[in-house]
C-alpha atoms as a PDB file:
ATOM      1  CA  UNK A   1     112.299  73.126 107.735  1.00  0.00           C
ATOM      2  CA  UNK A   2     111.739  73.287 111.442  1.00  0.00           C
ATOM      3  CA  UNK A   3     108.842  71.573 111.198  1.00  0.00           C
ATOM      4  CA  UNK A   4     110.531  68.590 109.138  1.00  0.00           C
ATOM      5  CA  UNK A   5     113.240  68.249 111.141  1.00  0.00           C
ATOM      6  CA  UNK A   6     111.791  67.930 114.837  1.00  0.00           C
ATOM      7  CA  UNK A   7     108.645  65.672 113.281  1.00  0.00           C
ATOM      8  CA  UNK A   8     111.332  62.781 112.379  1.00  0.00           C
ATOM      9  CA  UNK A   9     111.422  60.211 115.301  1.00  0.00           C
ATOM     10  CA  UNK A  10     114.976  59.354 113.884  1.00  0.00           C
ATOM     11  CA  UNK A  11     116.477  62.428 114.904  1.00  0.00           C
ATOM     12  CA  UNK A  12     117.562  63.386 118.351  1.00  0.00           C
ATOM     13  CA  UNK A  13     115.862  66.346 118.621  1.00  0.00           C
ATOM     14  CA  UNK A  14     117.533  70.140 120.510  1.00  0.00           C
ATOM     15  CA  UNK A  15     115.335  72.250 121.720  1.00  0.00           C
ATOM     16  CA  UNK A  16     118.338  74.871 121.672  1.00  0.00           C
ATOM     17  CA  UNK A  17     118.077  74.264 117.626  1.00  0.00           C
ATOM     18  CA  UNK A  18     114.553  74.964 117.556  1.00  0.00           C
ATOM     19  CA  UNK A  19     115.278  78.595 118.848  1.00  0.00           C
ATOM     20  CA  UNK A  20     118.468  79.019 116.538  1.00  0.00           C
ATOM     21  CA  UNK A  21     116.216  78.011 113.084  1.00  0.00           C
ATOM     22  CA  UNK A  22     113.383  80.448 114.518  1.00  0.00           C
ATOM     23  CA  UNK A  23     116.003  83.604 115.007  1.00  0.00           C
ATOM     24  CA  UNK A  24     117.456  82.525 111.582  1.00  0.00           C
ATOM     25  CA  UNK A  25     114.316  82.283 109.949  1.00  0.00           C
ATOM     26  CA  UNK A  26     112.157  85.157 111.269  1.00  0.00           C
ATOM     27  CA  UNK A  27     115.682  87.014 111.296  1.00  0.00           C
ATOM     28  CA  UNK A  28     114.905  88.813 114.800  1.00  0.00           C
ATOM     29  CA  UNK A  29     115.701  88.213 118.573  1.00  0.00           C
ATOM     30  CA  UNK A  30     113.559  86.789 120.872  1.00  0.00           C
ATOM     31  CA  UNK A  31     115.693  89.005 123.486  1.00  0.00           C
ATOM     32  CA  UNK A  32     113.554  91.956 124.125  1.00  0.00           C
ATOM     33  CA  UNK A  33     115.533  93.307 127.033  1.00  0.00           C
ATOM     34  CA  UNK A  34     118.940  94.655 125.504  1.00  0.00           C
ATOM     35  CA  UNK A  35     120.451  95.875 129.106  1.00  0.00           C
ATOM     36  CA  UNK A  36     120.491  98.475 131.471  1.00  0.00           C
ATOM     37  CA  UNK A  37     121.752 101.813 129.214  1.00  0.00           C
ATOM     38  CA  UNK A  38     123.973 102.876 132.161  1.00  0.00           C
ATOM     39  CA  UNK A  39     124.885 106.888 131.346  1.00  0.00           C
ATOM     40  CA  UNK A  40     121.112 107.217 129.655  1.00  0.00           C
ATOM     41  CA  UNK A  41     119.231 105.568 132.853  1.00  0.00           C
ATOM     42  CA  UNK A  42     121.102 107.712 135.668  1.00  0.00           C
ATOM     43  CA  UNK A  43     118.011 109.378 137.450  1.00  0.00           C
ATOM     44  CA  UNK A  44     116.764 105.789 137.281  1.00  0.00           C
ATOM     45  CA  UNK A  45     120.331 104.684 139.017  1.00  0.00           C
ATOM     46  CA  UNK A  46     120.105 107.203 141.466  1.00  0.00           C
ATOM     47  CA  UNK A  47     116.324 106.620 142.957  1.00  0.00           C
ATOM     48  CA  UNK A  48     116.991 103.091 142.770  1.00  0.00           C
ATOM     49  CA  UNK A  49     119.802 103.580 145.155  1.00  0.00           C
ATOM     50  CA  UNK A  50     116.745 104.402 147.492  1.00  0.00           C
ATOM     51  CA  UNK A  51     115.303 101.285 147.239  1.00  0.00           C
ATOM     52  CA  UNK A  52     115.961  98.331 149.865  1.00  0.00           C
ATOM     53  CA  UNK A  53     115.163  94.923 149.147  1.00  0.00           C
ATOM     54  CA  UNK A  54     112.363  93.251 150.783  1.00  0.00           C
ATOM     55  CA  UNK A  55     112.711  90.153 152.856  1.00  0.00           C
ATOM     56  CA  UNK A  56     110.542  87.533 154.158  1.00  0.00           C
ATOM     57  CA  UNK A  57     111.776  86.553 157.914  1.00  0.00           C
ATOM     58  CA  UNK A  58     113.017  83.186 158.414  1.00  0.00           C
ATOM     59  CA  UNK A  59     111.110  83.073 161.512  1.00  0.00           C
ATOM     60  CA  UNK A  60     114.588  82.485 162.984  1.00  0.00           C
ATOM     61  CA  UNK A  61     115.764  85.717 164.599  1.00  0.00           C
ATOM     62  CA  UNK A  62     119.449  84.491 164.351  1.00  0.00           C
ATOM     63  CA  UNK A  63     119.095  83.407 160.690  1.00  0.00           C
ATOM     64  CA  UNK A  64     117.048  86.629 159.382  1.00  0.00           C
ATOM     65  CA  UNK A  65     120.600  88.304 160.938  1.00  0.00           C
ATOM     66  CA  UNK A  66     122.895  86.261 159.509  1.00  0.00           C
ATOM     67  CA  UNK A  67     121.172  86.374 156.336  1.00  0.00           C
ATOM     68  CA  UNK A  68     120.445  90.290 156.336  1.00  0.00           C
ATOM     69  CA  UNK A  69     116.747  90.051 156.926  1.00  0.00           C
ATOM     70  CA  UNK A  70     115.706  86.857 155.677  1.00  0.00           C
ATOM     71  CA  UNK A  71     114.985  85.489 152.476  1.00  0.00           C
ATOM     72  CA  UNK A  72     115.048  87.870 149.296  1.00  0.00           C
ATOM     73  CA  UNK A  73     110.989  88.410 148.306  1.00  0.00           C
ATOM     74  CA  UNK A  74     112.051  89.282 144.907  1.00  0.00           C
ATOM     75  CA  UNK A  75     113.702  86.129 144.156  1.00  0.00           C
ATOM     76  CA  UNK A  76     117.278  85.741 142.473  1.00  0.00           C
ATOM     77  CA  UNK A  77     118.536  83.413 145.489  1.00  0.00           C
ATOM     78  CA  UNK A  78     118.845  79.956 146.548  1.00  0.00           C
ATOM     79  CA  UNK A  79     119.828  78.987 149.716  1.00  0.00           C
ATOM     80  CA  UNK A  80     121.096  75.797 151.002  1.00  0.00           C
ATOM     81  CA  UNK A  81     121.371  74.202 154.518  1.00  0.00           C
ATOM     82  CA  UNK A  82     124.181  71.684 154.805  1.00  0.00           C
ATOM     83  CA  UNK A  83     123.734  68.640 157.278  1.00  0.00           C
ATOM     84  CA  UNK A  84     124.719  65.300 157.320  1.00  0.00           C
ATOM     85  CA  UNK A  85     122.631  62.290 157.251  1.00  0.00           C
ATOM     86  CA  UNK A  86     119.757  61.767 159.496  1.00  0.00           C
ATOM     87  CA  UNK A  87     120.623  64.997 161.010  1.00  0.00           C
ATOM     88  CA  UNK A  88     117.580  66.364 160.784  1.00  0.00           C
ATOM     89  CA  UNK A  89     117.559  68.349 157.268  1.00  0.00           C
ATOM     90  CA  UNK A  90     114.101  67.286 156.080  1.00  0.00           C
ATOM     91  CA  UNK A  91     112.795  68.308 159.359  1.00  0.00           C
ATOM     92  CA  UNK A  92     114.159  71.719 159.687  1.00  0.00           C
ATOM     93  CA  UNK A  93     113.333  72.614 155.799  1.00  0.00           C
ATOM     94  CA  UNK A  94     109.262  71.492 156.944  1.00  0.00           C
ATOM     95  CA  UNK A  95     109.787  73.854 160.026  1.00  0.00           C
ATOM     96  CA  UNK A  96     110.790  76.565 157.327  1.00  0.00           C
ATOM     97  CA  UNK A  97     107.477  76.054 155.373  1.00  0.00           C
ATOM     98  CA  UNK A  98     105.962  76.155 158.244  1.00  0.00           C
ATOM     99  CA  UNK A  99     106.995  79.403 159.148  1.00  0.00           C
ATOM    100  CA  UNK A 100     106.093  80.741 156.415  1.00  0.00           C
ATOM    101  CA  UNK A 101     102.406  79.184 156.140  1.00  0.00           C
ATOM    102  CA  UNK A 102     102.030  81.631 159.750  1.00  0.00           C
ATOM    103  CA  UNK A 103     103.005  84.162 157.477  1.00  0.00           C
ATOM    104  CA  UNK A 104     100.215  83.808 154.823  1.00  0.00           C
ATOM    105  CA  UNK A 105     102.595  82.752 152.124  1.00  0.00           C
ATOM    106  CA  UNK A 106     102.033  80.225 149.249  1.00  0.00           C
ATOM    107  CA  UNK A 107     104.588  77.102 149.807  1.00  0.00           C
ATOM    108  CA  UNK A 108     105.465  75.105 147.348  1.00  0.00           C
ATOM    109  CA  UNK A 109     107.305  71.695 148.769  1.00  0.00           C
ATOM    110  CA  UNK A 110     108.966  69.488 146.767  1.00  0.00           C
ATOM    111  CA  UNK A 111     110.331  66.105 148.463  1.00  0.00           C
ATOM    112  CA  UNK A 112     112.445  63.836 146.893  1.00  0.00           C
ATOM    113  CA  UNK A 113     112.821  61.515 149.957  1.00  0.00           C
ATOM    114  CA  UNK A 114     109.550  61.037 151.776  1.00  0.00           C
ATOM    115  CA  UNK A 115     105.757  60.326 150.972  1.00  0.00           C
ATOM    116  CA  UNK A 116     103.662  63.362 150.600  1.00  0.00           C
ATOM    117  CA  UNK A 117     101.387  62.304 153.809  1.00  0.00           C
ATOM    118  CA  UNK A 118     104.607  62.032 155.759  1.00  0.00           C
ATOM    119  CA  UNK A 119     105.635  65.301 155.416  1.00  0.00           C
ATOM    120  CA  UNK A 120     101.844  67.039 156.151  1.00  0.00           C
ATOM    121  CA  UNK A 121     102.356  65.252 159.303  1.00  0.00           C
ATOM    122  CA  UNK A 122     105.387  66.832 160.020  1.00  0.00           C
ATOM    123  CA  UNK A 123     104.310  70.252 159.042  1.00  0.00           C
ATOM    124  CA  UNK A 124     100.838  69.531 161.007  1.00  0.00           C
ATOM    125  CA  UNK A 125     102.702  68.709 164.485  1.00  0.00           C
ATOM    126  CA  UNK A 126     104.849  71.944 163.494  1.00  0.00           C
ATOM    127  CA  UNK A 127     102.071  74.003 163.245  1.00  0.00           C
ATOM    128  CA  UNK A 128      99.543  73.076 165.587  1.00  0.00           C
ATOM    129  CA  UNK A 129     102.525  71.807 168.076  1.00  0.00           C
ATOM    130  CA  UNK A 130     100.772  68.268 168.848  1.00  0.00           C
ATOM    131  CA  UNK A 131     103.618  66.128 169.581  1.00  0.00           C
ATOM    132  CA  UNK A 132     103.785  63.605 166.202  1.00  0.00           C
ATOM    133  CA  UNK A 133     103.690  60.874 167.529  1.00  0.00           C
ATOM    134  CA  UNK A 134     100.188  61.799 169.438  1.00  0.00           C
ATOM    135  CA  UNK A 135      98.885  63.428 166.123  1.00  0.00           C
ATOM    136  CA  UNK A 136      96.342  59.959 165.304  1.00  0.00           C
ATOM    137  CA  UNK A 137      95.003  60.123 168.202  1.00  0.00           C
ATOM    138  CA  UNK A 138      94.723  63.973 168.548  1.00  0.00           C
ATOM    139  CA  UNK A 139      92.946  63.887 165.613  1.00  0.00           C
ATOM    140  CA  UNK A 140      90.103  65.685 166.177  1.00  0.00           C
ATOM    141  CA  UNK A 141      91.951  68.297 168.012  1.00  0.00           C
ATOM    142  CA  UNK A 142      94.266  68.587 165.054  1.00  0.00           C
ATOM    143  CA  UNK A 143      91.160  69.066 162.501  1.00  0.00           C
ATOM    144  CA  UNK A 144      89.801  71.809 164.365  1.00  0.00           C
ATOM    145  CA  UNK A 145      92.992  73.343 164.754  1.00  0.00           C
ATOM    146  CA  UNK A 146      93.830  73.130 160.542  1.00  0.00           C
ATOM    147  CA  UNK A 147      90.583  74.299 160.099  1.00  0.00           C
ATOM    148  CA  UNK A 148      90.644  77.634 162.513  1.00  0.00           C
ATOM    149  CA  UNK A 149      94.197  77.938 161.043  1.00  0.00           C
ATOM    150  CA  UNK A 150      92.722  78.379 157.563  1.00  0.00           C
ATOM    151  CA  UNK A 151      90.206  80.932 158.328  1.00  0.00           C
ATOM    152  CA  UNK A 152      92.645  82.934 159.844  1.00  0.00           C
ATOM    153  CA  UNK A 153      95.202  83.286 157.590  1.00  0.00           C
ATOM    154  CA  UNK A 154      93.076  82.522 154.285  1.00  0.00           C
ATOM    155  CA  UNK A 155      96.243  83.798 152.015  1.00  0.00           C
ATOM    156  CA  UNK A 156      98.578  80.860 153.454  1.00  0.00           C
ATOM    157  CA  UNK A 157      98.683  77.734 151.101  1.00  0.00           C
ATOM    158  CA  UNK A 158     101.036  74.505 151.209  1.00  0.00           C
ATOM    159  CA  UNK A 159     101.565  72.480 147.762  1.00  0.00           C
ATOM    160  CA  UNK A 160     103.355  68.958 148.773  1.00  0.00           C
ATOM    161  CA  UNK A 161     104.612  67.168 145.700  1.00  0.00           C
ATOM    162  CA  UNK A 162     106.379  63.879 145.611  1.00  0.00           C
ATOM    163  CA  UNK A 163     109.008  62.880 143.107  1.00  0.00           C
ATOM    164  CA  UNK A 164     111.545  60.260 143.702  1.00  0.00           C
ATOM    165  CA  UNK A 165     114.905  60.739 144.405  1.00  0.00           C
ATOM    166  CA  UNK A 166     117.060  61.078 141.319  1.00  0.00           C
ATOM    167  CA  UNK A 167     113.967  61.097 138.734  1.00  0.00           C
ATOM    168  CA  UNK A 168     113.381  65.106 137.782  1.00  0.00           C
ATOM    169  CA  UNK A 169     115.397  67.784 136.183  1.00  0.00           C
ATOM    170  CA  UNK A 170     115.498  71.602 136.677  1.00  0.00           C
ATOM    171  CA  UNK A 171     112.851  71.311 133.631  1.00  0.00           C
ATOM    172  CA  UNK A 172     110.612  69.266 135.645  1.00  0.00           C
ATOM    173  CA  UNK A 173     110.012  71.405 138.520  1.00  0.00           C
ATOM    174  CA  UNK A 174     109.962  74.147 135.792  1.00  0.00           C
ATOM    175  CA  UNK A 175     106.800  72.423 134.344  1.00  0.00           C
ATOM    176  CA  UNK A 176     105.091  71.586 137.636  1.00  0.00           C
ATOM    177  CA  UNK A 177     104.900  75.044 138.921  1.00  0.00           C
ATOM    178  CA  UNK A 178     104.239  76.435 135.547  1.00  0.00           C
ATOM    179  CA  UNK A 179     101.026  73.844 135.404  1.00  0.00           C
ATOM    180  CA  UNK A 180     100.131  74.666 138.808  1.00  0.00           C
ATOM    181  CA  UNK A 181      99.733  78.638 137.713  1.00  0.00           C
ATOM    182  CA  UNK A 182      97.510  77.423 134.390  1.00  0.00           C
ATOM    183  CA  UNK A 183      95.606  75.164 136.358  1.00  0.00           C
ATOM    184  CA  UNK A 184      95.168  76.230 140.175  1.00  0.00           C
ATOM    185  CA  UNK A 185      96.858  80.218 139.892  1.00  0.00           C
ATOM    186  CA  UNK A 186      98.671  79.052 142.249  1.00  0.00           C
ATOM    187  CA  UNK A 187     102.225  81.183 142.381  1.00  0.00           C
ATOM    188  CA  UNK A 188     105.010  80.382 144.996  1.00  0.00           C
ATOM    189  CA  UNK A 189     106.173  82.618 147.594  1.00  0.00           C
ATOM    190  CA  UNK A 190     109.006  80.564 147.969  1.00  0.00           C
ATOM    191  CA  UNK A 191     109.789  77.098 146.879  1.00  0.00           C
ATOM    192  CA  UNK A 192     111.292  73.978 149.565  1.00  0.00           C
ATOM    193  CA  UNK A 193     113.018  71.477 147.873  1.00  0.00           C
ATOM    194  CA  UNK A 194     113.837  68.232 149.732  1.00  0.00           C
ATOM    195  CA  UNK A 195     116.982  68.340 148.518  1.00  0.00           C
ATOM    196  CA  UNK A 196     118.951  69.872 146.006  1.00  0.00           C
ATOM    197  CA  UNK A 197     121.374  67.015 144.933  1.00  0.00           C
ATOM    198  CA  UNK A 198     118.899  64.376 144.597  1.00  0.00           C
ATOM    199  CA  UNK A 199     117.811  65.713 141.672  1.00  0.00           C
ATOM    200  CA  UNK A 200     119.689  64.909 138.039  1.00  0.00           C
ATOM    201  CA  UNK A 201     121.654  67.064 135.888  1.00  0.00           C
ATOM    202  CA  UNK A 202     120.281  68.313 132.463  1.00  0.00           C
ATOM    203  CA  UNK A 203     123.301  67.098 131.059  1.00  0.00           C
ATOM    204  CA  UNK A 204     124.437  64.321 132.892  1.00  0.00           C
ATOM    205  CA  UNK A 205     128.475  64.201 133.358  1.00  0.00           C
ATOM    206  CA  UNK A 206     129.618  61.533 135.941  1.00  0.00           C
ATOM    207  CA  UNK A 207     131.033  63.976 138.084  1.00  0.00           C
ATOM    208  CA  UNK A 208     129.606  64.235 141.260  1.00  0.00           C
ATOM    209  CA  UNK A 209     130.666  67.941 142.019  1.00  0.00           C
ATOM    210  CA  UNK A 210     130.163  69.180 138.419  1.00  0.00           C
ATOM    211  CA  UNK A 211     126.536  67.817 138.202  1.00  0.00           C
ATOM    212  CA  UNK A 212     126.192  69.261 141.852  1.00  0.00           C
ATOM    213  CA  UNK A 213     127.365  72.418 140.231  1.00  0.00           C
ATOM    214  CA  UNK A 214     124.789  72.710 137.734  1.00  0.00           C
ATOM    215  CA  UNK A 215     121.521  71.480 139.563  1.00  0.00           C
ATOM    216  CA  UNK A 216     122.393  73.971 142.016  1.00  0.00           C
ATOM    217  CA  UNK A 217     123.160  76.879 139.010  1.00  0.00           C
ATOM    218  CA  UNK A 218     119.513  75.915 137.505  1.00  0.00           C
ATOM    219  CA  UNK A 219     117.527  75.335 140.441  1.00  0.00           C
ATOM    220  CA  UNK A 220     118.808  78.817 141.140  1.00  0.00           C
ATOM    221  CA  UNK A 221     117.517  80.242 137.639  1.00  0.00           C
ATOM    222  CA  UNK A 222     114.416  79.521 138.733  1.00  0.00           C
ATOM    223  CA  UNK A 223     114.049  81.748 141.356  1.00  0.00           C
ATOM    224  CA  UNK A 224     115.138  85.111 138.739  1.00  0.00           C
ATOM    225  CA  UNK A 225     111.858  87.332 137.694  1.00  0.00           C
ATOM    226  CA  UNK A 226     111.835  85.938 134.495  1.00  0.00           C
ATOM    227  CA  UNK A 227     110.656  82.547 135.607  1.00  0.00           C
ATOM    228  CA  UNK A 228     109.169  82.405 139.149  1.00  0.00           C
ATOM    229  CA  UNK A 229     110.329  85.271 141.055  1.00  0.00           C
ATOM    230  CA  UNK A 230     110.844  84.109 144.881  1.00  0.00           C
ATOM    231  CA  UNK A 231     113.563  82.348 146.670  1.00  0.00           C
ATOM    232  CA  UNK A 232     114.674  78.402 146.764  1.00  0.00           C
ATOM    233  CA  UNK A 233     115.350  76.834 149.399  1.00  0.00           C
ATOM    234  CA  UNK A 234     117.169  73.545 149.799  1.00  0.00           C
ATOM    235  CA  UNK A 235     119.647  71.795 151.588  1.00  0.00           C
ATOM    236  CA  UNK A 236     123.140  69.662 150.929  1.00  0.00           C
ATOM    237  CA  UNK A 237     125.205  66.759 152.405  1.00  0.00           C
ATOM    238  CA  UNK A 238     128.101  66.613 154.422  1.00  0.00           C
ATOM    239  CA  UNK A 239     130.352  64.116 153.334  1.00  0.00           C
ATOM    240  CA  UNK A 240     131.768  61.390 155.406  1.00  0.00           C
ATOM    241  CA  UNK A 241     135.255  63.479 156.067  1.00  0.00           C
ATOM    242  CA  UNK A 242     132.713  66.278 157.804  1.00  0.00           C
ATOM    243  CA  UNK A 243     130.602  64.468 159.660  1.00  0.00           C
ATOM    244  CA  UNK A 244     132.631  64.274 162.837  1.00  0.00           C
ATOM    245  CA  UNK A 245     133.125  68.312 162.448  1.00  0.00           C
ATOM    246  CA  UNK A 246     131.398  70.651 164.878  1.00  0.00           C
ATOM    247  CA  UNK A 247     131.625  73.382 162.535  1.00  0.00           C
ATOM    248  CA  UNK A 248     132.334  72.000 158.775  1.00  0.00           C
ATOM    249  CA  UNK A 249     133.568  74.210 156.034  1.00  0.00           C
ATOM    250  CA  UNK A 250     132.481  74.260 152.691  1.00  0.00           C
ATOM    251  CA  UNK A 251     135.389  71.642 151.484  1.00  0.00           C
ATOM    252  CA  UNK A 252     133.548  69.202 153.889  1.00  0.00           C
ATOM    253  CA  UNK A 253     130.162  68.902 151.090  1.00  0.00           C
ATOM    254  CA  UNK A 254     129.550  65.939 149.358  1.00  0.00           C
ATOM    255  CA  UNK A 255     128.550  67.453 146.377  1.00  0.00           C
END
């Protein structure tokens, strides 16, 4: 029946369905995990009271404190900068990967607003601190430098990928990184995405602040165990009520 029904080109076809008819049929759960059995797990409760999270440092003393110690290894968190327009967002979410390529973690970058060489510019002039505009004709000096960079921290790796803006679902980046483990085994340390509300909806409402809602609710999803494990890190827009605002509140977004 399954089978049939998602083979006919006529039909609109939900995946959601495909699970329900596979439950129905095969008459189990594809839920393994049935909770945390709270009064039968309390040794386990108590030693894991023990246990602090691990962070990875911003490379921002002030931020790592404001944030508690950085960003949360383990995943289960998205975090997102809010700036207005031509502030300076794209830049300071390239300086982030770049801290974290000194680190020796795996970046993966996703920019929805500029060209892939653009942005390993950027990061290159963070990195090796050649001013960018000098970086074509410092190129020699900035080869050697990428190159002795590499050696030394041989665990650090930086995945650029280019979408435009308003062309890729939650599912999309889902896919990518998934393909880029098959192919490459190539998992994320954390994830950069350039930015969080240029991307579409999965179910596409009109509303500004409800699709805002649920990009932001799935991007996050992605960063639990279950799927990819390590935190997301994006940014948002002031709107045009903030933008005059030394120190804008969260009404002041413009999604």
């Amino acid at each position: 029946k399954t089978v049939n029904k998602f083979t006919d080109d006529n039909e609109d076809k939900n995946t959601d369905e495909i699970f329900n008819l596979f439950e129905s049929a095969c008459n189990i759960s594809l839920v393994d995990n049935l909770g945390f059995d709270y009064f039968n797990r309390i040794d386990d409760h108590i030693q894991s009271l023990t246990i602090s999270d691990n962070f990875i440092p911003t490379g921002y003393s002030w931020l790592d404190k404001m944030l508690g110690g950085g960003w949360l290894e383990g995943g289960r968190a998205l975090y997102l900068l809010m700036g207005a327009t031509n502030v300076g967002k794209s830049i300071v979410l390239g300086n982030i990967a770049a801290k974290l390529l000194l680190q020796g973690k795996t970046v993966v970058l996703f920019s929805l607003e500029m060209p892939e060489s653009l942005y390993s510019k950027r990061i290159s002039s963070q990195l090796s601190r050649i001013p960018f505009a000098s970086l074509k004709t410092e190129s020699e000096n900035l080869r050697k430098y990428l190159y002795n960079f590499r050696d030394k921290n041989p665990t650090s790796r930086l995945i650029i990928k280019e979408f435009p803006p308003s062309s890729i679902t939650v599912n999309n980046l889902k896919s990518f990184l998934k393909k880029l483990y098959q192919k490459q085994k190539i998992k994320p340390d954390a994830v950069v995405l350039d930015y969080l509300t240029l991307m579409l909806a999965l179910q596409h409402t009109g509303s500004m602040y409800e699709d805002g809602k649920a990009i932001a609710e799935q991007v996050r999803s992605l960063s639990y165990p279950q799927n990819f494990g390590c935190p997301f890190i994006s940014a948002g827009q002031i709107n045009r009520i903030g933008f005059g605002e030394a120190n804008p509140e969260l009404d002041k977004t413009g999604e």
